[in-house]
C-alpha atoms as a PDB file:
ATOM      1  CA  UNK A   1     129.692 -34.071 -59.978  1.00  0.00           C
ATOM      2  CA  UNK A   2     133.404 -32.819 -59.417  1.00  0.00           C
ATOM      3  CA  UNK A   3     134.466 -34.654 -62.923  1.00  0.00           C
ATOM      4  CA  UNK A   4     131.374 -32.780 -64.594  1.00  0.00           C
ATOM      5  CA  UNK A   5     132.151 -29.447 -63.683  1.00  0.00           C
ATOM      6  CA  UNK A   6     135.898 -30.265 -64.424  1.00  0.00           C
ATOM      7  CA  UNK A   7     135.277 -31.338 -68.018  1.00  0.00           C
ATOM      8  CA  UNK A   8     132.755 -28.585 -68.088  1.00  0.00           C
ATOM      9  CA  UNK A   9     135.144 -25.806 -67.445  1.00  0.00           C
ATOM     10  CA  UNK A  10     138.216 -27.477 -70.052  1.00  0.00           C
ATOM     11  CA  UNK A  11     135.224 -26.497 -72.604  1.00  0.00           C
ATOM     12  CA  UNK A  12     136.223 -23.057 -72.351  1.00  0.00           C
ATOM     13  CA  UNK A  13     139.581 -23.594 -73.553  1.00  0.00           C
ATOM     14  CA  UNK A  14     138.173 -24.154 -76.629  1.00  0.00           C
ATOM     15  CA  UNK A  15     136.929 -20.729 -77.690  1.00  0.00           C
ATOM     16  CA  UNK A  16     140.012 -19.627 -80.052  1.00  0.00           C
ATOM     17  CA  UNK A  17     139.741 -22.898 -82.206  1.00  0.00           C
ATOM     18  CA  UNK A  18     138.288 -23.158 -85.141  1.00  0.00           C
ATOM     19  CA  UNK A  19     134.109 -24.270 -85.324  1.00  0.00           C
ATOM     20  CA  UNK A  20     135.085 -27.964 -86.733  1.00  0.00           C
ATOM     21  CA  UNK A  21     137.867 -28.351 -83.772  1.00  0.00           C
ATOM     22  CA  UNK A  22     135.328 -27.390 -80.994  1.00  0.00           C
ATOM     23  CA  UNK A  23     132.650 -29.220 -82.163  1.00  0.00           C
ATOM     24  CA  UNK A  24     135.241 -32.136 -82.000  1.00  0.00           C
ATOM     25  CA  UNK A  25     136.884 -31.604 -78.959  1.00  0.00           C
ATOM     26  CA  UNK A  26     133.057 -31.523 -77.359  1.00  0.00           C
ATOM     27  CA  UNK A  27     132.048 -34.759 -78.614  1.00  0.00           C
ATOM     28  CA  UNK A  28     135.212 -36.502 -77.420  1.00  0.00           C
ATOM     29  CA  UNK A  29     134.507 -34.388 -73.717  1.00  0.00           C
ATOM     30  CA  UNK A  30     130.470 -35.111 -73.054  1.00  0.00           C
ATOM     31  CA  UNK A  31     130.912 -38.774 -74.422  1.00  0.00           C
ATOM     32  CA  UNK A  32     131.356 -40.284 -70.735  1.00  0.00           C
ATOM     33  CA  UNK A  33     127.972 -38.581 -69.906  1.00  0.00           C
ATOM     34  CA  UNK A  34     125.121 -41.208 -71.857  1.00  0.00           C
ATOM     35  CA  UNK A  35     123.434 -39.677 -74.372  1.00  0.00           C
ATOM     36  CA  UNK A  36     124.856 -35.872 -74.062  1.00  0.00           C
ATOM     37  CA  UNK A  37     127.363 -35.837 -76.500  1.00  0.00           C
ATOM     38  CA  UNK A  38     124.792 -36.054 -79.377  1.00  0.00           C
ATOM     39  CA  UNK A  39     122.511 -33.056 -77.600  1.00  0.00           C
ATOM     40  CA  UNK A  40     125.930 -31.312 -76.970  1.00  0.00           C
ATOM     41  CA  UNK A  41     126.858 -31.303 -80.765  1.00  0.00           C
ATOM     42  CA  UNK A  42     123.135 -30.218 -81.808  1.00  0.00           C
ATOM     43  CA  UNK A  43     123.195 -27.279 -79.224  1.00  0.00           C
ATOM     44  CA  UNK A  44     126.622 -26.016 -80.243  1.00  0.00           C
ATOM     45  CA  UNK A  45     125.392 -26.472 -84.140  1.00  0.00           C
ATOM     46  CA  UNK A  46     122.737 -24.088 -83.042  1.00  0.00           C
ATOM     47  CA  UNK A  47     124.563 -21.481 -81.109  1.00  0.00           C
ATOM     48  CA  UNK A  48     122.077 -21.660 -78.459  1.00  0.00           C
ATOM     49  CA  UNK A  49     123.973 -22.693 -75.477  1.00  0.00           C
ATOM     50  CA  UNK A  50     127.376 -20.747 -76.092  1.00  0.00           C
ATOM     51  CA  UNK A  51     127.383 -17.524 -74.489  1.00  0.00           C
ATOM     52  CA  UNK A  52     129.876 -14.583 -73.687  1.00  0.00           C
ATOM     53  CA  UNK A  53     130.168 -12.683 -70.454  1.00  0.00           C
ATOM     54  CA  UNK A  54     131.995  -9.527 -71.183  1.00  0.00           C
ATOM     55  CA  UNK A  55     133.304  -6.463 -68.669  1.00  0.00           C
ATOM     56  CA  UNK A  56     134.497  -4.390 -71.498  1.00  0.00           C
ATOM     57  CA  UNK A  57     132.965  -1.459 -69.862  1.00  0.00           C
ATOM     58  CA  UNK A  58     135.679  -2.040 -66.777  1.00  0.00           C
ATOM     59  CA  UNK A  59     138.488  -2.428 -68.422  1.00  0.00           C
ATOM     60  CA  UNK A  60     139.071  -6.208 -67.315  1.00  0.00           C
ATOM     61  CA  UNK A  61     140.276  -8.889 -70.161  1.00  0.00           C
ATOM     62  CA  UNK A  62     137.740 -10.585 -71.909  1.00  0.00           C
ATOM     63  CA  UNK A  63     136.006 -13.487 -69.832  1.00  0.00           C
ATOM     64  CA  UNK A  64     134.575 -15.715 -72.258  1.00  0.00           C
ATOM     65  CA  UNK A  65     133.386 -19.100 -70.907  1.00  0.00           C
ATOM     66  CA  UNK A  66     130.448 -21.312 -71.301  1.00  0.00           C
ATOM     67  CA  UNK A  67     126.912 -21.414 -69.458  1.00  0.00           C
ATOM     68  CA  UNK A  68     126.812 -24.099 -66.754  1.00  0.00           C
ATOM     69  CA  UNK A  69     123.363 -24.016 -65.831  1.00  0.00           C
ATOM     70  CA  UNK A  70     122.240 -24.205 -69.308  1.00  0.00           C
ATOM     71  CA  UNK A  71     124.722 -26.741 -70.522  1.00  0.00           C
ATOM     72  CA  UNK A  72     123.678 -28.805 -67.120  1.00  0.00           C
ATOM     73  CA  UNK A  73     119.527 -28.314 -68.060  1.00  0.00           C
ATOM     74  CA  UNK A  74     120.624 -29.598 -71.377  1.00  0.00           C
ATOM     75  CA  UNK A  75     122.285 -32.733 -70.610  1.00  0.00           C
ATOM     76  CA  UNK A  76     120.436 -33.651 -67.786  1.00  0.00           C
ATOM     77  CA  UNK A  77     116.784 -32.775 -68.167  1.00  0.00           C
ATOM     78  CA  UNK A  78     114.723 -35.755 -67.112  1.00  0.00           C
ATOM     79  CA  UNK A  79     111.536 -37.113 -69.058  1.00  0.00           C
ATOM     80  CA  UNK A  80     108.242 -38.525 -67.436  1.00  0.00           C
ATOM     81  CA  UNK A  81     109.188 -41.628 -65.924  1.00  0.00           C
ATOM     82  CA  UNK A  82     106.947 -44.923 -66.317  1.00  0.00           C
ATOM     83  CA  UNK A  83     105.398 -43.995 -62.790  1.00  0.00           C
ATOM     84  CA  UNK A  84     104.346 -40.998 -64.053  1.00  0.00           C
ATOM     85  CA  UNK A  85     102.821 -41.928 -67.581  1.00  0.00           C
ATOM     86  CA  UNK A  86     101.160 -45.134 -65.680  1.00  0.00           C
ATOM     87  CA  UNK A  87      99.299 -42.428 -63.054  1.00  0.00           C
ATOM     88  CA  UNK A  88      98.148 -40.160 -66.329  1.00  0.00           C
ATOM     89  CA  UNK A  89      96.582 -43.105 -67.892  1.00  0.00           C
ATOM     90  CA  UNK A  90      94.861 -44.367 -65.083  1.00  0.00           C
ATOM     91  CA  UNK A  91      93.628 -40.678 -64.791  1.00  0.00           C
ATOM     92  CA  UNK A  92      92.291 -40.401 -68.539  1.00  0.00           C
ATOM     93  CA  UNK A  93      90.848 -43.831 -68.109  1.00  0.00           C
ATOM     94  CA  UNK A  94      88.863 -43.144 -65.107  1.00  0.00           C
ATOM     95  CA  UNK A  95      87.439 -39.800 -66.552  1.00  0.00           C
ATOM     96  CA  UNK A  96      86.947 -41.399 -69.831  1.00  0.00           C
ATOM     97  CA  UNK A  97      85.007 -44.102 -68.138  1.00  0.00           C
ATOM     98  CA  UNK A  98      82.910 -41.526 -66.006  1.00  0.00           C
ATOM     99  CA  UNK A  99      82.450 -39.532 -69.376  1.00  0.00           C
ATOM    100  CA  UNK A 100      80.768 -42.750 -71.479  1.00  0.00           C
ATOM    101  CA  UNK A 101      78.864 -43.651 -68.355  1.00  0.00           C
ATOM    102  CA  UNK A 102      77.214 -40.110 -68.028  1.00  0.00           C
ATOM    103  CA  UNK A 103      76.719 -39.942 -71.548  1.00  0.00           C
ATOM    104  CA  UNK A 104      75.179 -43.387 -71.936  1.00  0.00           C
ATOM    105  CA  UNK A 105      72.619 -41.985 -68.913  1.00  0.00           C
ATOM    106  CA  UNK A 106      71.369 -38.995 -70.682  1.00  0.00           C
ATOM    107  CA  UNK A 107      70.989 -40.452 -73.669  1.00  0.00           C
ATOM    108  CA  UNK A 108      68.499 -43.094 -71.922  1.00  0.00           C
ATOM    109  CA  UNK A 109      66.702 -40.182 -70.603  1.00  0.00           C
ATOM    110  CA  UNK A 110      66.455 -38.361 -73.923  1.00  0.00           C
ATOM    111  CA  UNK A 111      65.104 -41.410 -75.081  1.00  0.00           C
ATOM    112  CA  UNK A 112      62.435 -42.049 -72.276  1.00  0.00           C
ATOM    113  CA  UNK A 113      61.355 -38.171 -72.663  1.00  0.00           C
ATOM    114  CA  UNK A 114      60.532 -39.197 -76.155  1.00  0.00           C
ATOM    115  CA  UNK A 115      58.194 -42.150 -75.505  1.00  0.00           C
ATOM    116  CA  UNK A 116      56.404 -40.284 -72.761  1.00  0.00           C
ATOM    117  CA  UNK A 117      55.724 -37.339 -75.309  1.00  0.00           C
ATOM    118  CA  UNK A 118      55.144 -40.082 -78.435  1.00  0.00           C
ATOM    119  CA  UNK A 119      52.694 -41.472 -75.695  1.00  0.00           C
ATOM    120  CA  UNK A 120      51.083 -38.416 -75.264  1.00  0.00           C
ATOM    121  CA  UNK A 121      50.658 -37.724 -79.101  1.00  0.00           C
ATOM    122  CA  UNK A 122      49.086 -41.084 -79.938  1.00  0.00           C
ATOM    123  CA  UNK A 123      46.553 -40.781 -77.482  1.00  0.00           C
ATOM    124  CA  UNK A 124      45.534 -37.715 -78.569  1.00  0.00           C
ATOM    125  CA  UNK A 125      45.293 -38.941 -82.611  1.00  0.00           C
ATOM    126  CA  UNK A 126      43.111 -42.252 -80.865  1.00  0.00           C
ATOM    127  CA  UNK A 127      40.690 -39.615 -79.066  1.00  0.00           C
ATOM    128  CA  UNK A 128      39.934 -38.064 -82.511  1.00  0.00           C
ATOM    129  CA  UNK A 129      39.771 -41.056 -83.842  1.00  0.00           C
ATOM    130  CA  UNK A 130      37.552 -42.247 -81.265  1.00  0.00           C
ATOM    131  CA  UNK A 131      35.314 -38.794 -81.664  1.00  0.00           C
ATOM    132  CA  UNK A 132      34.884 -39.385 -85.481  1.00  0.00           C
ATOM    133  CA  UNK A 133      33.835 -42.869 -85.324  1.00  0.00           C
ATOM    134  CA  UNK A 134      32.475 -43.151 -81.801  1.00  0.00           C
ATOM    135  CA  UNK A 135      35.173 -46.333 -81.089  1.00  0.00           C
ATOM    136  CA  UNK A 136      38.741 -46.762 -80.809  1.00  0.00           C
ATOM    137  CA  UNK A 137      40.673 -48.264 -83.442  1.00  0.00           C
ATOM    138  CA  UNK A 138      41.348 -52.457 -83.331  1.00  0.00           C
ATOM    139  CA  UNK A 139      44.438 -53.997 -82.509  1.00  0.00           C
ATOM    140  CA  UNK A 140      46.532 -57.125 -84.810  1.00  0.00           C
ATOM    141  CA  UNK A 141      46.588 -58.812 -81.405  1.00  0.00           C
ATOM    142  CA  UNK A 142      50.581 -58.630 -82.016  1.00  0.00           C
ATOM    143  CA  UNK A 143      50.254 -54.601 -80.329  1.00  0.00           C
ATOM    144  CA  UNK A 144      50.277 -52.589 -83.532  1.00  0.00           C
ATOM    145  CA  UNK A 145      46.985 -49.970 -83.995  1.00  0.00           C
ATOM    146  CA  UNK A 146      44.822 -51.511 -87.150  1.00  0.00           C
ATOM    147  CA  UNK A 147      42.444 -48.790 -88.279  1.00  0.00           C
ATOM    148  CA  UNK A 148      43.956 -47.206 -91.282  1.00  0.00           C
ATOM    149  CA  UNK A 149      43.081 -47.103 -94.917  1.00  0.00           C
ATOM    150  CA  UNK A 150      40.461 -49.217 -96.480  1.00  0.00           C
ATOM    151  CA  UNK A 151      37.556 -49.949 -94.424  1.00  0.00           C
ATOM    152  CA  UNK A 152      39.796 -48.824 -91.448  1.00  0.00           C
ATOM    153  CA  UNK A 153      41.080 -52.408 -91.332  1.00  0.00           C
ATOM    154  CA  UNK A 154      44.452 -52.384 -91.840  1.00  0.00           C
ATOM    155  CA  UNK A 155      47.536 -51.839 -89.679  1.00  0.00           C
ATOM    156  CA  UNK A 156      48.688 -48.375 -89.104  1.00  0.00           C
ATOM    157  CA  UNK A 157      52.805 -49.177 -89.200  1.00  0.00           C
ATOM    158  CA  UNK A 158      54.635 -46.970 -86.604  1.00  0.00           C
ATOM    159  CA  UNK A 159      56.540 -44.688 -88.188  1.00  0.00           C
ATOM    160  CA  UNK A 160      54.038 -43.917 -90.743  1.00  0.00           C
ATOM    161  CA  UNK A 161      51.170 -41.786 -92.250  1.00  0.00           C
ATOM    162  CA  UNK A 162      48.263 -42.684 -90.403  1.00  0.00           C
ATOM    163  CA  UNK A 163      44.835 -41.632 -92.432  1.00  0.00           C
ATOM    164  CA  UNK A 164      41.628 -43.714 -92.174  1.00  0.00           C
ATOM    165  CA  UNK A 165      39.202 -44.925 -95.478  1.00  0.00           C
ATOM    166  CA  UNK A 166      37.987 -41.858 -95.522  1.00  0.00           C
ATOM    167  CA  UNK A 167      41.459 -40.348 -95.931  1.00  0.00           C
ATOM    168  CA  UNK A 168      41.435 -38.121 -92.899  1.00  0.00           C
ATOM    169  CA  UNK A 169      44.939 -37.869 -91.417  1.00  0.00           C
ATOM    170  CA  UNK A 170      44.928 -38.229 -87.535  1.00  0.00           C
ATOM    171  CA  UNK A 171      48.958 -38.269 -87.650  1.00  0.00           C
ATOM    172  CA  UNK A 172      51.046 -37.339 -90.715  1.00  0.00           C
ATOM    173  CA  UNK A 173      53.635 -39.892 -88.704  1.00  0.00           C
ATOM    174  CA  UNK A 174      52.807 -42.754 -86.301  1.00  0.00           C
ATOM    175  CA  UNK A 175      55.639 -42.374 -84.148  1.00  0.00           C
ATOM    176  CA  UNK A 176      57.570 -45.702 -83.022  1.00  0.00           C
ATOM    177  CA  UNK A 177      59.968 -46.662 -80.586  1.00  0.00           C
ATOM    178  CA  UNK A 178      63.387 -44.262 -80.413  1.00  0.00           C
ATOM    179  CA  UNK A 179      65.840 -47.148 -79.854  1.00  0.00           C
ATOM    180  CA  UNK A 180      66.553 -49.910 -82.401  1.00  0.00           C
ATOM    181  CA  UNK A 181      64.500 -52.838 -81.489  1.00  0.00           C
ATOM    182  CA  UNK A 182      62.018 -51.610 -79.516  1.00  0.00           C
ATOM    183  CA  UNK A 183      58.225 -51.014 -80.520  1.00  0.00           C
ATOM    184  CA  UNK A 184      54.860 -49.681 -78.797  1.00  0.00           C
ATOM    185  CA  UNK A 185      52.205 -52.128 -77.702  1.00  0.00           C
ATOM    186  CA  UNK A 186      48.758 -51.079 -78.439  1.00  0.00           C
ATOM    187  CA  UNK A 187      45.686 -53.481 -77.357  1.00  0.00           C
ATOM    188  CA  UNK A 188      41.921 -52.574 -78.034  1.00  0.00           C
ATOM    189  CA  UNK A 189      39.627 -53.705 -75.145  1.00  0.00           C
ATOM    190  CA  UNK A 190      38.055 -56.443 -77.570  1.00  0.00           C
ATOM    191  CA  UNK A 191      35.903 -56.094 -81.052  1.00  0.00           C
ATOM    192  CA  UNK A 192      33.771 -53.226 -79.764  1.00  0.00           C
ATOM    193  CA  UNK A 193      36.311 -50.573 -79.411  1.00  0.00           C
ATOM    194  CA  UNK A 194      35.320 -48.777 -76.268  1.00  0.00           C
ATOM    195  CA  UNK A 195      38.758 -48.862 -74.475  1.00  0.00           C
ATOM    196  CA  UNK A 196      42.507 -49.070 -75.593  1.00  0.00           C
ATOM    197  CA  UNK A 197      46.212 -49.599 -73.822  1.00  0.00           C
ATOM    198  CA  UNK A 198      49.582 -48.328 -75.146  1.00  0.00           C
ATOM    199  CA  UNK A 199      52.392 -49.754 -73.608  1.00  0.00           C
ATOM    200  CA  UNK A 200      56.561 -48.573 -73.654  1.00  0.00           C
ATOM    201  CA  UNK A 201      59.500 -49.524 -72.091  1.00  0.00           C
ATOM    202  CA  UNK A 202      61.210 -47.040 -70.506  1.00  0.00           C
ATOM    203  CA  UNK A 203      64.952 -47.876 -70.607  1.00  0.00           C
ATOM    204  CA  UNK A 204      65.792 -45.602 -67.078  1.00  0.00           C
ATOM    205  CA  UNK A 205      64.651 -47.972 -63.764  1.00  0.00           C
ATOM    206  CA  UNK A 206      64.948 -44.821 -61.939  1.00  0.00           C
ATOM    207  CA  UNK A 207      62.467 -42.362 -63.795  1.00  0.00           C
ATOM    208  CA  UNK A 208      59.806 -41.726 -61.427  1.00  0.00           C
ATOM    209  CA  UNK A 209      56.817 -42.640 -63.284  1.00  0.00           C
ATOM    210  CA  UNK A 210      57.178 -46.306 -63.096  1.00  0.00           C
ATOM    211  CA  UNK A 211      55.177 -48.056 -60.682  1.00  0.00           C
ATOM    212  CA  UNK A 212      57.110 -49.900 -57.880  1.00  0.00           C
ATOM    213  CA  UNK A 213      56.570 -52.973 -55.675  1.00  0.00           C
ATOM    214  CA  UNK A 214      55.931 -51.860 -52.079  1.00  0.00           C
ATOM    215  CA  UNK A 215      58.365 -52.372 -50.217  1.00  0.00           C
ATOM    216  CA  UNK A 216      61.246 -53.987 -52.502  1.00  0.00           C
ATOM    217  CA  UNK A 217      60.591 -51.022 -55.049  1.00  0.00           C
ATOM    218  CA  UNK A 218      61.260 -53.382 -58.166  1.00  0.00           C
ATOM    219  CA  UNK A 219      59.930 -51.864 -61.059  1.00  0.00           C
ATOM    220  CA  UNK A 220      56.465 -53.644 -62.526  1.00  0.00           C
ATOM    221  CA  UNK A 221      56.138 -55.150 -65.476  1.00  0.00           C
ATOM    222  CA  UNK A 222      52.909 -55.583 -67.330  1.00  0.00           C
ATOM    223  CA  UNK A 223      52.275 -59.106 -68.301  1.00  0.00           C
ATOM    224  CA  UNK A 224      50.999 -60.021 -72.032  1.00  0.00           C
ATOM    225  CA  UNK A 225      53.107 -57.136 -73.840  1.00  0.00           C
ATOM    226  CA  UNK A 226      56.336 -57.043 -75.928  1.00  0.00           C
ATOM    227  CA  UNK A 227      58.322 -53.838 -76.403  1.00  0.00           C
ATOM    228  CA  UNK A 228      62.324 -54.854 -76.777  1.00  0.00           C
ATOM    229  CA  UNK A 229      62.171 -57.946 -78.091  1.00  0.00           C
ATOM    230  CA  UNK A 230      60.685 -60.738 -75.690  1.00  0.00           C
ATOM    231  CA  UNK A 231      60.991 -57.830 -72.782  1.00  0.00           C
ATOM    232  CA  UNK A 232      57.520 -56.499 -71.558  1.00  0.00           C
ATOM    233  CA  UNK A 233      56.685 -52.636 -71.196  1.00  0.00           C
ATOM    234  CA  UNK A 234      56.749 -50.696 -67.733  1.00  0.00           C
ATOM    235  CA  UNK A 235      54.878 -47.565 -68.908  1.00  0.00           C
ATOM    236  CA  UNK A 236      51.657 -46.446 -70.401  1.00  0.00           C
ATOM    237  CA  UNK A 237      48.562 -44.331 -70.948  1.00  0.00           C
ATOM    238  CA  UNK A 238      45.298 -45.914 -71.523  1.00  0.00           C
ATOM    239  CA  UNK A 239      41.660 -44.572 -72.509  1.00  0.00           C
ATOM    240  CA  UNK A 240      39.405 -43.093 -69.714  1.00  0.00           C
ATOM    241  CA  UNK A 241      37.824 -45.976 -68.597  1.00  0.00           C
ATOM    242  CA  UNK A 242      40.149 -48.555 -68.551  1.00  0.00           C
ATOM    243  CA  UNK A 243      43.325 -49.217 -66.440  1.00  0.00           C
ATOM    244  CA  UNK A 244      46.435 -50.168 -67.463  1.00  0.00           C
ATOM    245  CA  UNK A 245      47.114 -53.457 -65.420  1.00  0.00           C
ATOM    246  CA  UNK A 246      42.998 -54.261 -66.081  1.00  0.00           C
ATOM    247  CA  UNK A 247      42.688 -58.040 -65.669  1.00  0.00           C
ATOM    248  CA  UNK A 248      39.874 -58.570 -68.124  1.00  0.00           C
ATOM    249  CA  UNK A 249      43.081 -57.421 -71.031  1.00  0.00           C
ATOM    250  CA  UNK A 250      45.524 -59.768 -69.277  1.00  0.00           C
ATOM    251  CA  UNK A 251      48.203 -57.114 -68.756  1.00  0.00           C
ATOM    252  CA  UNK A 252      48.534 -57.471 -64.859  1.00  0.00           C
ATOM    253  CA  UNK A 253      51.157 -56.358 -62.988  1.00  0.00           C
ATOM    254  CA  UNK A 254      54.666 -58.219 -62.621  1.00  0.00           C
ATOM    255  CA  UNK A 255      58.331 -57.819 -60.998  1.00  0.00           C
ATOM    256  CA  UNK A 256      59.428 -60.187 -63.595  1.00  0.00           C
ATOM    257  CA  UNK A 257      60.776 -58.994 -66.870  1.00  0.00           C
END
């Protein structure tokens, strides 16, 4: 520290010369200190770090020297070290992590809210339905409603206009699954009509309307239905008199998915 202030102070020697001599004479002055002469030379350039102190007002002889602490602040201010920049990553890692994961959550429940309200909405349409020709619509035994168009035989594809042979419209859209890949399960209770089950798969284990194992509280499964895939559904609604896990439709109730 003793040779820094030295050199520092010689500096001030150097306030008669000309501009090009000064700038000189600092280069050749900060060089033993890495890296300062450069920011030295760009500060001086700039006029930014020379200053004055004058006592005019007192009568004393012009005291004309150069700032210290702001030459020192120049030279020496530190950047983040590699300690530092690892613990900020780390940090935006961990809340980018908890971010996605949060995210991902609601989503899932945005998504279950709209199969529990699509739910809701068919089975109204399949009362109507039900009212106006005194039976519920068939099923293509692969869990898709078939009761639309001519001679209210053929399959009424989610997502669409479903209208009987008559052409009365019980829902200007069949509404299907939310996520890609999944689909609704709807099963008649055989050729006469009197009974239906409409399966989903809710996507959150935790949402409170799934039935649970005693004891283990697994979710349950009901056997015979597809709704992701090969994956069976874990929610429904079904008509008045007939239960969703009924034994006679083969849906019973499983822990295995």
């Amino acid at each position: 520290m003793k040779q820094y202030f030295n050199r520092t102070y010689a500096l001030s020697s150097l306030r008669d010369r000309s501009d090009g001599a000064a700038i000189s004479s600092l280069y050749e002055i900060a060089e033993p200190v890495p890296n300062c002469h450069e920011r030295l030379l760009r500060q001086v350039q700039s006029c930014t770090w020379l200053r004055f102190a004058r006592n005019d007002s007192e009568g004393s002889p012009r005291n004309d020297r150069l700032n210290h602490d702001q030459l020192r602040n120049s030279c020496f201010k530190r950047g983040f070290t590699l300690m530092e920049l690892l613990v900020v990553i780390v940090i935006l890692g961990v809340l980018i992590t908890v971010g996605i994961s949060s995210y991902t959550s609601t989503q899932r429940k945005s998504r279950d809210v709209h199969r529990k309200n699509d739910m809701r909405q068919i089975a109204s349409a399949l009362e109507l339905y039900y009212n106006d020709k005194g039976r519920y619509p068939n099923d293509d035994g692969a869990g898709k409603i078939k009761g639309c168009d001519a001679l209210d035989n053929v399959v009424c594809a989610w997502g669409r206009l479903m209208k009987d042979s008559k052409g009365t419209i019980y829902m200007v859209t069949l509404p299907g699954d939310p996520a890609s890949g999944g689909q609704y399960y709807y099963d008649a209770n055989g050729g006469q009509g009197k009974g239906y089950q409409l399966y989903a798969r809710l996507e959150s284990i935790q949402d409170i309307d799934l039935k649970r194992e005693d004891g283990t509280g697994n979710v349950y499964y009901y056997l015979g239905t597809q709704c992701a895939g090969t994956k069976k559904c874990n929610y429904g609604i079904a008509s008045p008199d007939l239960a969703l896990d009924d034994a006679s439709q083969g849906h019973t109730l499983t822990t295995t998915d």
